[in-house]
PDB file of N, CA and C in Angstrom:
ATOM      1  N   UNK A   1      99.994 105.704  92.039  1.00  0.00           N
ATOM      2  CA  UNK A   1     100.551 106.779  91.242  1.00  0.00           C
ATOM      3  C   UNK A   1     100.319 106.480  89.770  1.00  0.00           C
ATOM      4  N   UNK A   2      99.904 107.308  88.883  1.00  0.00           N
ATOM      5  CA  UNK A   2     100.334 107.504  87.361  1.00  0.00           C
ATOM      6  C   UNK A   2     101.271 107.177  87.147  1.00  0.00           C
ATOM      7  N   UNK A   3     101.915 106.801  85.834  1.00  0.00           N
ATOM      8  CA  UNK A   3     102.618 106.632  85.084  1.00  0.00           C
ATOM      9  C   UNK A   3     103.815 107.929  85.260  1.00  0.00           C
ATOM     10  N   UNK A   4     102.930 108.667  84.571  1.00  0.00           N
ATOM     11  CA  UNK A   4     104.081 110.552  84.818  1.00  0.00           C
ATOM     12  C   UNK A   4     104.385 110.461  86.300  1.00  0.00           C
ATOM     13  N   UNK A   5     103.535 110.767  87.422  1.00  0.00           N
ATOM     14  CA  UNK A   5     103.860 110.795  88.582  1.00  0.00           C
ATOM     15  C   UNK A   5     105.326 109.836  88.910  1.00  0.00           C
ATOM     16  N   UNK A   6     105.181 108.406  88.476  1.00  0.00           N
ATOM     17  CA  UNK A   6     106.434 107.166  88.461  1.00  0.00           C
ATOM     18  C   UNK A   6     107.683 107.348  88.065  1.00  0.00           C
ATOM     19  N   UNK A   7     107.342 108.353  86.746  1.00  0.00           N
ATOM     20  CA  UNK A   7     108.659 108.551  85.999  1.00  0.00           C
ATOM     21  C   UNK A   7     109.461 109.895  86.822  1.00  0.00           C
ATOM     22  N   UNK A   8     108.548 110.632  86.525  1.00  0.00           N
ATOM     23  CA  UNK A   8     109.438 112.357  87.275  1.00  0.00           C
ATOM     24  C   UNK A   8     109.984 111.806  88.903  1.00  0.00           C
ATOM     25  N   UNK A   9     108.868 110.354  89.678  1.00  0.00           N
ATOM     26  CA  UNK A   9     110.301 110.437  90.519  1.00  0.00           C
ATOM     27  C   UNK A   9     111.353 109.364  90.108  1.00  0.00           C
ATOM     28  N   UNK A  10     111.295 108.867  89.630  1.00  0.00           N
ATOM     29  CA  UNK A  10     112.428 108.332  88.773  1.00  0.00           C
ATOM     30  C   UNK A  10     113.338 108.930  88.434  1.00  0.00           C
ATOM     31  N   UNK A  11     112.975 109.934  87.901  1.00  0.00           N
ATOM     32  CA  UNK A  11     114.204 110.945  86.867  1.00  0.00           C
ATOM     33  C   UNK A  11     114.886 111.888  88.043  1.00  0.00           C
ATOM     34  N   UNK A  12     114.459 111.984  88.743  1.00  0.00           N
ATOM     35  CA  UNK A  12     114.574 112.935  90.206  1.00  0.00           C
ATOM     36  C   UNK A  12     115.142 112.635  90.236  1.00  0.00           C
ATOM     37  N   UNK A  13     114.859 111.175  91.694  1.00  0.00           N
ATOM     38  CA  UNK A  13     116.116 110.456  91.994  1.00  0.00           C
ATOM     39  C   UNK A  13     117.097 109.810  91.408  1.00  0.00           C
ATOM     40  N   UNK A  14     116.847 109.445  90.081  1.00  0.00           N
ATOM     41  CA  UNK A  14     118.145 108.583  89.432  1.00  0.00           C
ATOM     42  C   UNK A  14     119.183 109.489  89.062  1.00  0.00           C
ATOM     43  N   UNK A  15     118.712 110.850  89.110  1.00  0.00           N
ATOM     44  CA  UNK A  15     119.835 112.231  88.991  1.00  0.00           C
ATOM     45  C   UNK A  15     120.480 112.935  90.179  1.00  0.00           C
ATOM     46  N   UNK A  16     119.280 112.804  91.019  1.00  0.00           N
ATOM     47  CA  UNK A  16     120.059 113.173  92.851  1.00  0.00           C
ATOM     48  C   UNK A  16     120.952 111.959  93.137  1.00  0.00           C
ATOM     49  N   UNK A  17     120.886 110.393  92.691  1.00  0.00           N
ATOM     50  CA  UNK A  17     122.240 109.675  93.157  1.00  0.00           C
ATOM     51  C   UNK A  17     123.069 109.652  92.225  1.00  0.00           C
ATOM     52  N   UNK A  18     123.360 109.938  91.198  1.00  0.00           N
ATOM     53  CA  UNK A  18     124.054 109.690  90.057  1.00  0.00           C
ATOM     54  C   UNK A  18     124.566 111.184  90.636  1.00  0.00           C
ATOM     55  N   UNK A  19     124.468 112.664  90.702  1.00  0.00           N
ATOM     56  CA  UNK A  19     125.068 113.446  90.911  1.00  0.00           C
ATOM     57  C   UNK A  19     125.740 113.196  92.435  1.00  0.00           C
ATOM     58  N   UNK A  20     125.305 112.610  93.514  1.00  0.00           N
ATOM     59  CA  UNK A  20     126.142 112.666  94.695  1.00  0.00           C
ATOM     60  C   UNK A  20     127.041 111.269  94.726  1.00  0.00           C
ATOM     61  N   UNK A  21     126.660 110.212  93.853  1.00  0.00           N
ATOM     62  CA  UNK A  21     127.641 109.008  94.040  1.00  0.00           C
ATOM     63  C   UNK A  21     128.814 109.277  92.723  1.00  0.00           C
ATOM     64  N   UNK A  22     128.075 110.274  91.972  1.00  0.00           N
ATOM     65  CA  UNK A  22     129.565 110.155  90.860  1.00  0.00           C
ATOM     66  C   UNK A  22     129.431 109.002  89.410  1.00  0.00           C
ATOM     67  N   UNK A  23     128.527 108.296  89.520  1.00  0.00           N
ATOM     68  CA  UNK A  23     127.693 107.018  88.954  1.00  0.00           C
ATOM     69  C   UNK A  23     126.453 106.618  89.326  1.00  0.00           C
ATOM     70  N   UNK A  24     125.741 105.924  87.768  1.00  0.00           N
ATOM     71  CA  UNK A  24     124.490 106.051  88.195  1.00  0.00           C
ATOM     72  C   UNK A  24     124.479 104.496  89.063  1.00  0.00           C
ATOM     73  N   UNK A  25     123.156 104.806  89.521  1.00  0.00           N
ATOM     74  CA  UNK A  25     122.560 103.912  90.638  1.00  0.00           C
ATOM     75  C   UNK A  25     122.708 102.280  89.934  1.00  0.00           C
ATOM     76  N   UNK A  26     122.916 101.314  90.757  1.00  0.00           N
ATOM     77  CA  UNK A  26     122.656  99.984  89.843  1.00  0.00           C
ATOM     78  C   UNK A  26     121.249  99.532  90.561  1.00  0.00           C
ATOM     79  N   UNK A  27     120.754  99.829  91.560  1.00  0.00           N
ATOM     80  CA  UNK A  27     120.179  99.073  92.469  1.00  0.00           C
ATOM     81  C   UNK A  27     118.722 100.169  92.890  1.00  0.00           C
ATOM     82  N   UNK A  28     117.455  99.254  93.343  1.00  0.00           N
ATOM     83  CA  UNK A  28     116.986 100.136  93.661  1.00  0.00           C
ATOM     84  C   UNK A  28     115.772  99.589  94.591  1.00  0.00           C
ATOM     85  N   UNK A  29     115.286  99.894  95.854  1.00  0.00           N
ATOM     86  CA  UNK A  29     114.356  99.775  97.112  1.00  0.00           C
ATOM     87  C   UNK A  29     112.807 100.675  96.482  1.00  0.00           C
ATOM     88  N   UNK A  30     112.003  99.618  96.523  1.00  0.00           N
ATOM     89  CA  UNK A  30     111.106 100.233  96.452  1.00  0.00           C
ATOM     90  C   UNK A  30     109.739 100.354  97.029  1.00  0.00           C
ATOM     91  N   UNK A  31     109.328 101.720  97.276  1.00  0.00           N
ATOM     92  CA  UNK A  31     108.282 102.541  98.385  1.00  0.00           C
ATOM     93  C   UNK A  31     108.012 101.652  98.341  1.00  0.00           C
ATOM     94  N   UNK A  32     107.457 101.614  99.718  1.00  0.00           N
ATOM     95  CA  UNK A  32     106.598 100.605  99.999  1.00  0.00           C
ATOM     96  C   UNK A  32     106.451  99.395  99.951  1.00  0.00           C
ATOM     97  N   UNK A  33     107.508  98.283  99.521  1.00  0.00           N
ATOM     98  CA  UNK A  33     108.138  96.981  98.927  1.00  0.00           C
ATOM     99  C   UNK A  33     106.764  97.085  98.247  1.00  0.00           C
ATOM    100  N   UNK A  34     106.874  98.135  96.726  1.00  0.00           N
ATOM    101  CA  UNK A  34     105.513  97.461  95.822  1.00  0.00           C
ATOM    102  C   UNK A  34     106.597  98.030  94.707  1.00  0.00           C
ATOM    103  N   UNK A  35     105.918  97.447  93.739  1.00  0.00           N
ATOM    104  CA  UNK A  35     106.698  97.769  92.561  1.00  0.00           C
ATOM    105  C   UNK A  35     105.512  97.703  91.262  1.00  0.00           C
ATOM    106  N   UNK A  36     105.720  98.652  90.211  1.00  0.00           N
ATOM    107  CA  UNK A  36     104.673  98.141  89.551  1.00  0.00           C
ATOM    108  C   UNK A  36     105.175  98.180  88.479  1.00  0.00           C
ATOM    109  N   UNK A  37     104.230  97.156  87.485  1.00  0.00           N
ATOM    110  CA  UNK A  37     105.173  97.012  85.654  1.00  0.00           C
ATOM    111  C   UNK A  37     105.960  98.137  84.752  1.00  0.00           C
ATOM    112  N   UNK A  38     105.369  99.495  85.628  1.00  0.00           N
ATOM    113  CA  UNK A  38     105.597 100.549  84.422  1.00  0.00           C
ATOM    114  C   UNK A  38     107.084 100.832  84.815  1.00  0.00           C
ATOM    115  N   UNK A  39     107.054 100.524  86.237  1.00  0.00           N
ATOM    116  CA  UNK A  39     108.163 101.424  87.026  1.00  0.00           C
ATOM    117  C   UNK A  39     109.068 100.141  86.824  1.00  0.00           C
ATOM    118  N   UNK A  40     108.939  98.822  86.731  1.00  0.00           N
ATOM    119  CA  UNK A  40     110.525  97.782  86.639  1.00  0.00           C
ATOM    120  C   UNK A  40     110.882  98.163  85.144  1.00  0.00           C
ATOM    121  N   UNK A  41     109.579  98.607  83.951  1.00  0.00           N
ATOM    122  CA  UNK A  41     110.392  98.975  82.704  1.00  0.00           C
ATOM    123  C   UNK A  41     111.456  99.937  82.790  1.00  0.00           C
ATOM    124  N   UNK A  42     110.840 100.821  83.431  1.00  0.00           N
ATOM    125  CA  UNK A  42     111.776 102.232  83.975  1.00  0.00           C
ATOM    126  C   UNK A  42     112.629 102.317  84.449  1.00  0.00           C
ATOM    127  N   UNK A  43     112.716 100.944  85.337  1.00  0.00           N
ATOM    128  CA  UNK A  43     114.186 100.753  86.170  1.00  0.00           C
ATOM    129  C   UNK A  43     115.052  99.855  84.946  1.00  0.00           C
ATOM    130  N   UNK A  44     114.144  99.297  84.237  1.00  0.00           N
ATOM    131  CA  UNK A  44     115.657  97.853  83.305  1.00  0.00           C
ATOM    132  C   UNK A  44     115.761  99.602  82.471  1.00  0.00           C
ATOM    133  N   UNK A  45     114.839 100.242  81.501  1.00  0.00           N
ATOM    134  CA  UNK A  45     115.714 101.052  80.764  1.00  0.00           C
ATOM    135  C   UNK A  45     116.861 101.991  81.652  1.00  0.00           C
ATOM    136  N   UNK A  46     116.760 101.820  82.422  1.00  0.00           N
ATOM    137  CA  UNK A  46     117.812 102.889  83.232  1.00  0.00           C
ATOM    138  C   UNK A  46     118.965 101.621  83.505  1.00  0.00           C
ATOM    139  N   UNK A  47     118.589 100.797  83.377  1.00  0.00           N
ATOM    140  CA  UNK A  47     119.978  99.859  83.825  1.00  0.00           C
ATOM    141  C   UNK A  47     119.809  99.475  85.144  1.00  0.00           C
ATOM    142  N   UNK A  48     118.905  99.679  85.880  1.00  0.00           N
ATOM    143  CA  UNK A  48     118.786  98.777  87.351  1.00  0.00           C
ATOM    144  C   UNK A  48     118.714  97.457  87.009  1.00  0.00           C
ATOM    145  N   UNK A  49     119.795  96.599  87.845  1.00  0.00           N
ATOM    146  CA  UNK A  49     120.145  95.311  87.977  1.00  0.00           C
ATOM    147  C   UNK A  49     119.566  94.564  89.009  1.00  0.00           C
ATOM    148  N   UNK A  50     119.442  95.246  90.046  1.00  0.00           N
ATOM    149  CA  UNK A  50     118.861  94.816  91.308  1.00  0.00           C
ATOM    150  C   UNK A  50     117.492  95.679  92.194  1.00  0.00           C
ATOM    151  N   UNK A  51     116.739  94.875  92.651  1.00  0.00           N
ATOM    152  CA  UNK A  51     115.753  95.948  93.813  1.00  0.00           C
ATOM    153  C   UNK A  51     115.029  95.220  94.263  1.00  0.00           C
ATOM    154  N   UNK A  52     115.042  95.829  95.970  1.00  0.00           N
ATOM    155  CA  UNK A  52     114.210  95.410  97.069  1.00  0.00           C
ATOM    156  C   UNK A  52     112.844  95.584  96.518  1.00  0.00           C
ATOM    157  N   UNK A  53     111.934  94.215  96.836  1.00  0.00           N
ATOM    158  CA  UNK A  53     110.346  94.635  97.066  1.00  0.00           C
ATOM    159  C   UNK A  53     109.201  93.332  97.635  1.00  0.00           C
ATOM    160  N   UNK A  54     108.623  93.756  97.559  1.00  0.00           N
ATOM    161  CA  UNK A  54     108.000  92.521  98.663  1.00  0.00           C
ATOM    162  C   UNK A  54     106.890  92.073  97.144  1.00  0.00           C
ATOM    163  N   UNK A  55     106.823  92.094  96.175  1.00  0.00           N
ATOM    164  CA  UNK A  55     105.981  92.193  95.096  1.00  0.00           C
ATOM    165  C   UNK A  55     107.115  91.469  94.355  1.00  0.00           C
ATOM    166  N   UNK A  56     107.039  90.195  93.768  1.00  0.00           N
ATOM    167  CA  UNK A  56     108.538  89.840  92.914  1.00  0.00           C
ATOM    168  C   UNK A  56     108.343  89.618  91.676  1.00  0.00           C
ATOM    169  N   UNK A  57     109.294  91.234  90.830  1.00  0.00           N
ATOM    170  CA  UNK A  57     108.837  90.926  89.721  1.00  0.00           C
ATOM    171  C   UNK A  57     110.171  90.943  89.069  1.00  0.00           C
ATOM    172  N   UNK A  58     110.593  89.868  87.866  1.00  0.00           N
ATOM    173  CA  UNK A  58     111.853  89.552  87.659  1.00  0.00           C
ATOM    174  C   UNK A  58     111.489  89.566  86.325  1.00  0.00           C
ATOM    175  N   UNK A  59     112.318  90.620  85.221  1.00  0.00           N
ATOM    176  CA  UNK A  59     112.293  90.386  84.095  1.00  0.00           C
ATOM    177  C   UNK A  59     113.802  90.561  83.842  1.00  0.00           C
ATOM    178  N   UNK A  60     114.117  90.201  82.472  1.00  0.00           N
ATOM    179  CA  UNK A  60     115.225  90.458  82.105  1.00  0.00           C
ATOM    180  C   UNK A  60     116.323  89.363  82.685  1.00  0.00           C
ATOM    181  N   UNK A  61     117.534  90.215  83.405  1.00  0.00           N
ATOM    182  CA  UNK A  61     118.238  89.706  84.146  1.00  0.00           C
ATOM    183  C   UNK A  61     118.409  90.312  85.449  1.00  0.00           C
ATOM    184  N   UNK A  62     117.060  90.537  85.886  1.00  0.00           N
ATOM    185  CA  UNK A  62     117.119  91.840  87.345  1.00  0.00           C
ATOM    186  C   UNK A  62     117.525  90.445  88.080  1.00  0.00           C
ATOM    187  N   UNK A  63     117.682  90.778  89.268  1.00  0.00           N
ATOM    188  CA  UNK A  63     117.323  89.860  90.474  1.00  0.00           C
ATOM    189  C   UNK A  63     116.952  90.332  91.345  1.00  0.00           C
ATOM    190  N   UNK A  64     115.824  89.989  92.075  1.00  0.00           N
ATOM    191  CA  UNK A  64     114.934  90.963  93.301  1.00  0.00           C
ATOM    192  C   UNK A  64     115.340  89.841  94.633  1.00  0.00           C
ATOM    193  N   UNK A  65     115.795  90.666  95.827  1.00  0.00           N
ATOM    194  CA  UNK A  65     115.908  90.306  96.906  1.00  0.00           C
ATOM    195  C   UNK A  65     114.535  90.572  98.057  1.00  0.00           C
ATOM    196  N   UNK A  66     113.485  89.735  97.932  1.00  0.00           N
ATOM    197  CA  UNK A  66     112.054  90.042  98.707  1.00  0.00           C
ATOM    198  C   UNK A  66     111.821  89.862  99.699  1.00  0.00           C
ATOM    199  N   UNK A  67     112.915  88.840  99.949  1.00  0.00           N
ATOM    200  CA  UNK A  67     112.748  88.178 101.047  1.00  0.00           C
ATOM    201  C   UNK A  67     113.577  88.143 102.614  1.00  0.00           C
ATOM    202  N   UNK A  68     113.800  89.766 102.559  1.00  0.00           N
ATOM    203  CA  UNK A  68     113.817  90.030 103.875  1.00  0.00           C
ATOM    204  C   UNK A  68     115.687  89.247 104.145  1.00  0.00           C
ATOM    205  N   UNK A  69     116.397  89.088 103.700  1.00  0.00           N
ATOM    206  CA  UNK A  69     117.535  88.258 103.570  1.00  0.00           C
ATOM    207  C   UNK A  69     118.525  89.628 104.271  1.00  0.00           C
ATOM    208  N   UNK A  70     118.863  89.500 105.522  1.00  0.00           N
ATOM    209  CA  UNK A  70     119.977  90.041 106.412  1.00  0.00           C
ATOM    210  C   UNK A  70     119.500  91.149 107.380  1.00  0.00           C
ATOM    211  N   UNK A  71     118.159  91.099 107.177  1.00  0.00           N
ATOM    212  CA  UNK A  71     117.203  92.188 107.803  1.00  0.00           C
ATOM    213  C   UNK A  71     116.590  91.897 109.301  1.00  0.00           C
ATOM    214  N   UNK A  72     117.628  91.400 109.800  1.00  0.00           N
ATOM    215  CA  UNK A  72     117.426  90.833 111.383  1.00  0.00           C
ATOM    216  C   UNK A  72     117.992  91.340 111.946  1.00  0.00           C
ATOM    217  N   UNK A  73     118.379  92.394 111.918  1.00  0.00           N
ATOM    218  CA  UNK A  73     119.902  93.196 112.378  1.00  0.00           C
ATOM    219  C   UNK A  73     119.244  94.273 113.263  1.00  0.00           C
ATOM    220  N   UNK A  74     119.011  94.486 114.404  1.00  0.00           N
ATOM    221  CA  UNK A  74     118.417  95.490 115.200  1.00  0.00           C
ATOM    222  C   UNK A  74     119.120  96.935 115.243  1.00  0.00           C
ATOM    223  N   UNK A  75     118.306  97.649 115.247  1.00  0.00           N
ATOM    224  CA  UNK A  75     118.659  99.263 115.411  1.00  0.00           C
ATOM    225  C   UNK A  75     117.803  99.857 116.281  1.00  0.00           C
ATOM    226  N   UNK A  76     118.740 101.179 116.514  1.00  0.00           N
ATOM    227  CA  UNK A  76     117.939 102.020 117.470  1.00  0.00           C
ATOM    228  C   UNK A  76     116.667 102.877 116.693  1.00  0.00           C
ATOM    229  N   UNK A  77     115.800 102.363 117.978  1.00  0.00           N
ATOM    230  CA  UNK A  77     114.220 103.085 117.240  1.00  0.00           C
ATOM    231  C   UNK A  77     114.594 104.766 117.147  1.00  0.00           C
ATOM    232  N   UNK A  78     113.658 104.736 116.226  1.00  0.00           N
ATOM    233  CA  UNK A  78     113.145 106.501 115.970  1.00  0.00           C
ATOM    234  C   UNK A  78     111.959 106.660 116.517  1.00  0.00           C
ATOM    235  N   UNK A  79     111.210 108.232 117.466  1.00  0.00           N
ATOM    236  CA  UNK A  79     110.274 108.195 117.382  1.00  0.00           C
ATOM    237  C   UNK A  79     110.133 109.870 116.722  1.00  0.00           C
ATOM    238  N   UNK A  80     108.616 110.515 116.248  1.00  0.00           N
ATOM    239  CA  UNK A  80     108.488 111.612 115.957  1.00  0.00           C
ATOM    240  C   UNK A  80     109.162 111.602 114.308  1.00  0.00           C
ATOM    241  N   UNK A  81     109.437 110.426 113.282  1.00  0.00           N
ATOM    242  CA  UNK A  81     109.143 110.521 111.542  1.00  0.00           C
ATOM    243  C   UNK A  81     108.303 111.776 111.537  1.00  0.00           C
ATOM    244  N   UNK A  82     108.249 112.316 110.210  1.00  0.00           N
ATOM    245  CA  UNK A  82     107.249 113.197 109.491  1.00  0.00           C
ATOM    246  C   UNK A  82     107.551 112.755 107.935  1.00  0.00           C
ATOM    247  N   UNK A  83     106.180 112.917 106.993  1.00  0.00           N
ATOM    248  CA  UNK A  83     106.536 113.055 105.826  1.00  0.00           C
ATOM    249  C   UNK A  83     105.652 113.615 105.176  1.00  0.00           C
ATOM    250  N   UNK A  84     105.376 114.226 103.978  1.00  0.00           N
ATOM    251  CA  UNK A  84     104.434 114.992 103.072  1.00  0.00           C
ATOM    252  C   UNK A  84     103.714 113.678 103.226  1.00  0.00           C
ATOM    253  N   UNK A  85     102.071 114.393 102.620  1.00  0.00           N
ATOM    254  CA  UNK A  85     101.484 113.786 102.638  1.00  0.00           C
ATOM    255  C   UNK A  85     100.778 113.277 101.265  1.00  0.00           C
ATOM    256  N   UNK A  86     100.935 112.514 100.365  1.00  0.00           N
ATOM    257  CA  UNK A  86     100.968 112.234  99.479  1.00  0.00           C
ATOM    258  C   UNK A  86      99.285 112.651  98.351  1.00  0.00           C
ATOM    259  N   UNK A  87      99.157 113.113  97.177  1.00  0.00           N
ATOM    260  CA  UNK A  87      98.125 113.936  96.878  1.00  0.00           C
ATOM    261  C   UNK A  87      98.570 113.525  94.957  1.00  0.00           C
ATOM    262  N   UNK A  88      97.908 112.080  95.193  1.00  0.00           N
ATOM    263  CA  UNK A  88      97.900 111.806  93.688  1.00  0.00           C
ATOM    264  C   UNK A  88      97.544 112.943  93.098  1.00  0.00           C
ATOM    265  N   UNK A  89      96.905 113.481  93.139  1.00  0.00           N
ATOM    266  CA  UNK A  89      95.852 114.317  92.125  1.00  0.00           C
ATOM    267  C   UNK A  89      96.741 114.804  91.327  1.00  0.00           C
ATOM    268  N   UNK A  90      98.005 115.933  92.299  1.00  0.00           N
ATOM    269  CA  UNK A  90      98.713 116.303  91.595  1.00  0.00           C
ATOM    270  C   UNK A  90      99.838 116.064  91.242  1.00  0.00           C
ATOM    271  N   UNK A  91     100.918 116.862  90.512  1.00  0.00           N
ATOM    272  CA  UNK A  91     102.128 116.251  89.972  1.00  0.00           C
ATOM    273  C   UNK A  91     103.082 116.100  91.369  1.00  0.00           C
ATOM    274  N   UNK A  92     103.762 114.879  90.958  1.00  0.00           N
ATOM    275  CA  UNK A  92     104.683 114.422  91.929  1.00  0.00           C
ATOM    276  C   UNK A  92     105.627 115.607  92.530  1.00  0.00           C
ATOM    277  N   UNK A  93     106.605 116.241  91.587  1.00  0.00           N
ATOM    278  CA  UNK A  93     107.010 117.377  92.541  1.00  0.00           C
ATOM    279  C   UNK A  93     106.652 118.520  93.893  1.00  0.00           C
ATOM    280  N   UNK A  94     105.165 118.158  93.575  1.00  0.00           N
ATOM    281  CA  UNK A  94     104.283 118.899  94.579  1.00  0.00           C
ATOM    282  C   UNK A  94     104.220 117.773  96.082  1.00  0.00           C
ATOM    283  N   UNK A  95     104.858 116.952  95.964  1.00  0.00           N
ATOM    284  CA  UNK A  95     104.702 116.240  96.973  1.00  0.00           C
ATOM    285  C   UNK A  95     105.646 115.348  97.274  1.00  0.00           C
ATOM    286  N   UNK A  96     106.821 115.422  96.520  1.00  0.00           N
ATOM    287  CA  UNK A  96     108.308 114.617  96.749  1.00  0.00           C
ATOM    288  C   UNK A  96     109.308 115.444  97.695  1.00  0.00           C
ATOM    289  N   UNK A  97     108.676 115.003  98.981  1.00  0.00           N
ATOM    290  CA  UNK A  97     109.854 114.999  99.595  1.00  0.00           C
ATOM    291  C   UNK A  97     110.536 114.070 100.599  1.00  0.00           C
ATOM    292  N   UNK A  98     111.518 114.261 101.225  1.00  0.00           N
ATOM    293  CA  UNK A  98     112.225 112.948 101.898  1.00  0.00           C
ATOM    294  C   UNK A  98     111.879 113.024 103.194  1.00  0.00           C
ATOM    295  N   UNK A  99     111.901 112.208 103.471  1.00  0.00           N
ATOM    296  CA  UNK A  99     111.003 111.693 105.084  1.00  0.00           C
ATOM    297  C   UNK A  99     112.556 112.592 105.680  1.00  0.00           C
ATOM    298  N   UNK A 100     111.724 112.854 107.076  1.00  0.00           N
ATOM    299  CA  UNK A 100     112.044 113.967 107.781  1.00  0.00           C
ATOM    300  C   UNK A 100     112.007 112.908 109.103  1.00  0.00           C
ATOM    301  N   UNK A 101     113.263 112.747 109.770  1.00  0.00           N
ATOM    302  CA  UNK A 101     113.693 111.585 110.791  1.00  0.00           C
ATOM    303  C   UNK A 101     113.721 112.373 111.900  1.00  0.00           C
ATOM    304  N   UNK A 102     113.199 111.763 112.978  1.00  0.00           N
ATOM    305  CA  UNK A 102     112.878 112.139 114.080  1.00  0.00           C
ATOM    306  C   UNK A 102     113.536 111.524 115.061  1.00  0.00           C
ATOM    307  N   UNK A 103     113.677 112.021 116.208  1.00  0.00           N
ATOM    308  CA  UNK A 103     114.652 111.441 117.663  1.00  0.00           C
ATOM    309  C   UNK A 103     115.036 109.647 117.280  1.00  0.00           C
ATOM    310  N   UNK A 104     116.186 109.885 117.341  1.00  0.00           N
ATOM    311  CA  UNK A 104     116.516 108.423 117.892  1.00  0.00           C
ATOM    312  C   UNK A 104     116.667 107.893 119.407  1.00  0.00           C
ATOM    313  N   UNK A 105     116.129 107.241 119.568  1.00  0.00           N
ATOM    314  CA  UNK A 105     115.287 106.689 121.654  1.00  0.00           C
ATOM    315  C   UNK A 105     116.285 105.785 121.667  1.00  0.00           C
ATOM    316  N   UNK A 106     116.680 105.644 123.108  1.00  0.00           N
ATOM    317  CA  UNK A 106     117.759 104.359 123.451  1.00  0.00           C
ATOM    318  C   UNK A 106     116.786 103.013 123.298  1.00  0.00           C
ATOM    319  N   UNK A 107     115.896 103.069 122.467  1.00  0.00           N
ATOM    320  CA  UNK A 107     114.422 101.499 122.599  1.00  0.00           C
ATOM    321  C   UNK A 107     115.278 100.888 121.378  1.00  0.00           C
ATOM    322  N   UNK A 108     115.551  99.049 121.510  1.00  0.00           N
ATOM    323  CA  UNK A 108     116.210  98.782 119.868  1.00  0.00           C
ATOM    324  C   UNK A 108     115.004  98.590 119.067  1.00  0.00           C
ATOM    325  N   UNK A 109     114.958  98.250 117.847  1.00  0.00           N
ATOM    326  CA  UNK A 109     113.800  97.826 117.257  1.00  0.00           C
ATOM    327  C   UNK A 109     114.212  96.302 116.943  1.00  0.00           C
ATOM    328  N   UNK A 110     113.255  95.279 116.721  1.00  0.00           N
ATOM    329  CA  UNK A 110     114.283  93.974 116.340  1.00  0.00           C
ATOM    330  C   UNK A 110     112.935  94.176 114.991  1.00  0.00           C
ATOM    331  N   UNK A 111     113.985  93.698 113.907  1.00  0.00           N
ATOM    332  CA  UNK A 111     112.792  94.053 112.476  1.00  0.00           C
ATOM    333  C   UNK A 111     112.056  92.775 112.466  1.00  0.00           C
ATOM    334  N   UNK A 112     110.626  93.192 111.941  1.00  0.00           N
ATOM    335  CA  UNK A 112     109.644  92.322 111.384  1.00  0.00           C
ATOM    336  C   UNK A 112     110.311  91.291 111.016  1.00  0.00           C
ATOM    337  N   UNK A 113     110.105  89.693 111.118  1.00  0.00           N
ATOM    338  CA  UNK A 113     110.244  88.667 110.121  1.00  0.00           C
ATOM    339  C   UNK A 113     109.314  88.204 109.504  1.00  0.00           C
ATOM    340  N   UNK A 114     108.645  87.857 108.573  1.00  0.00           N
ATOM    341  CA  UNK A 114     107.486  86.861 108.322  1.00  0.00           C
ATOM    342  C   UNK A 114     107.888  85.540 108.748  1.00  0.00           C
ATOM    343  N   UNK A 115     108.814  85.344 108.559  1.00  0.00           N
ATOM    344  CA  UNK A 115     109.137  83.791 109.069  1.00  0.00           C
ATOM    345  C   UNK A 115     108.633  83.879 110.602  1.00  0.00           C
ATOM    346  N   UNK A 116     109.247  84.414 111.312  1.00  0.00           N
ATOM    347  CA  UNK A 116     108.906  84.625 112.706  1.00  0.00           C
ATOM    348  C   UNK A 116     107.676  85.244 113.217  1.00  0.00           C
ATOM    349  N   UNK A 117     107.184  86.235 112.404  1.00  0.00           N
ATOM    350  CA  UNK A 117     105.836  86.499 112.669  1.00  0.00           C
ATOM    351  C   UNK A 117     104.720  86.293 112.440  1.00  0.00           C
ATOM    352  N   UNK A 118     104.623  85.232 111.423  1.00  0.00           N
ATOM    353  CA  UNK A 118     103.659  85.057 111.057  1.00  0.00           C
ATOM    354  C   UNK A 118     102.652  83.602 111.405  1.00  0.00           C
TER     355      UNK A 118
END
């Protein structure tokens, strides 16, 4: 993604949780555990303290949790997800939307470890 593309969903979402939690967000998971320089500036000026990513990038006084820490916890699978299909070209609104969850199956999932899987 662009830069603009990074920010407008930024500004999106840091206004869709700040309007349904009542306060803004401290914390933040990101697509794809990637994170990139423009977007952790974007998160310290907004005041994010914390965020998931498999990419560890620590400035300031963030602290990033990467490492998969309590994520052994099994759940019931989903099958049939959908989501837009993503189209750098154009502006992010044209293509922000929220994954669309599909059947939950009596199958558990036990999550990925790297420790264990690798």
């Amino acid at each position: 993604m662009n830069e603009q593309q990074q920010r407008d969903i930024l500004e999106h979402t840091y206004q869709q949780l700040t309007d349904f939690c009542g306060k803004p967000p401290k914390g933040s998971v990101a697509p794809w555990w990637e994170v990139s320089k423009e977007t952790t500036e974007m998160l310290l000026d907004k005041g994010i303290s914390y965020g998931e990513s498999h990419v560890i990038v620590i400035a300031k006084l963030t602290v990033d949790h990467s490492f998969h820490h309590h994520d052994s916890h099994p759940y019931w699978l989903r099958t049939g997800d959908t989501w837009k299909k993503i189209d750098y070209e154009k502006e992010a609104k044209t293509w922000m939307e929220p994954l669309k969850r599909g059947e939950t199956t009596g199958m558990v999932e036990i999550p990925a470890n790297w420790d264990v899987s690798a």
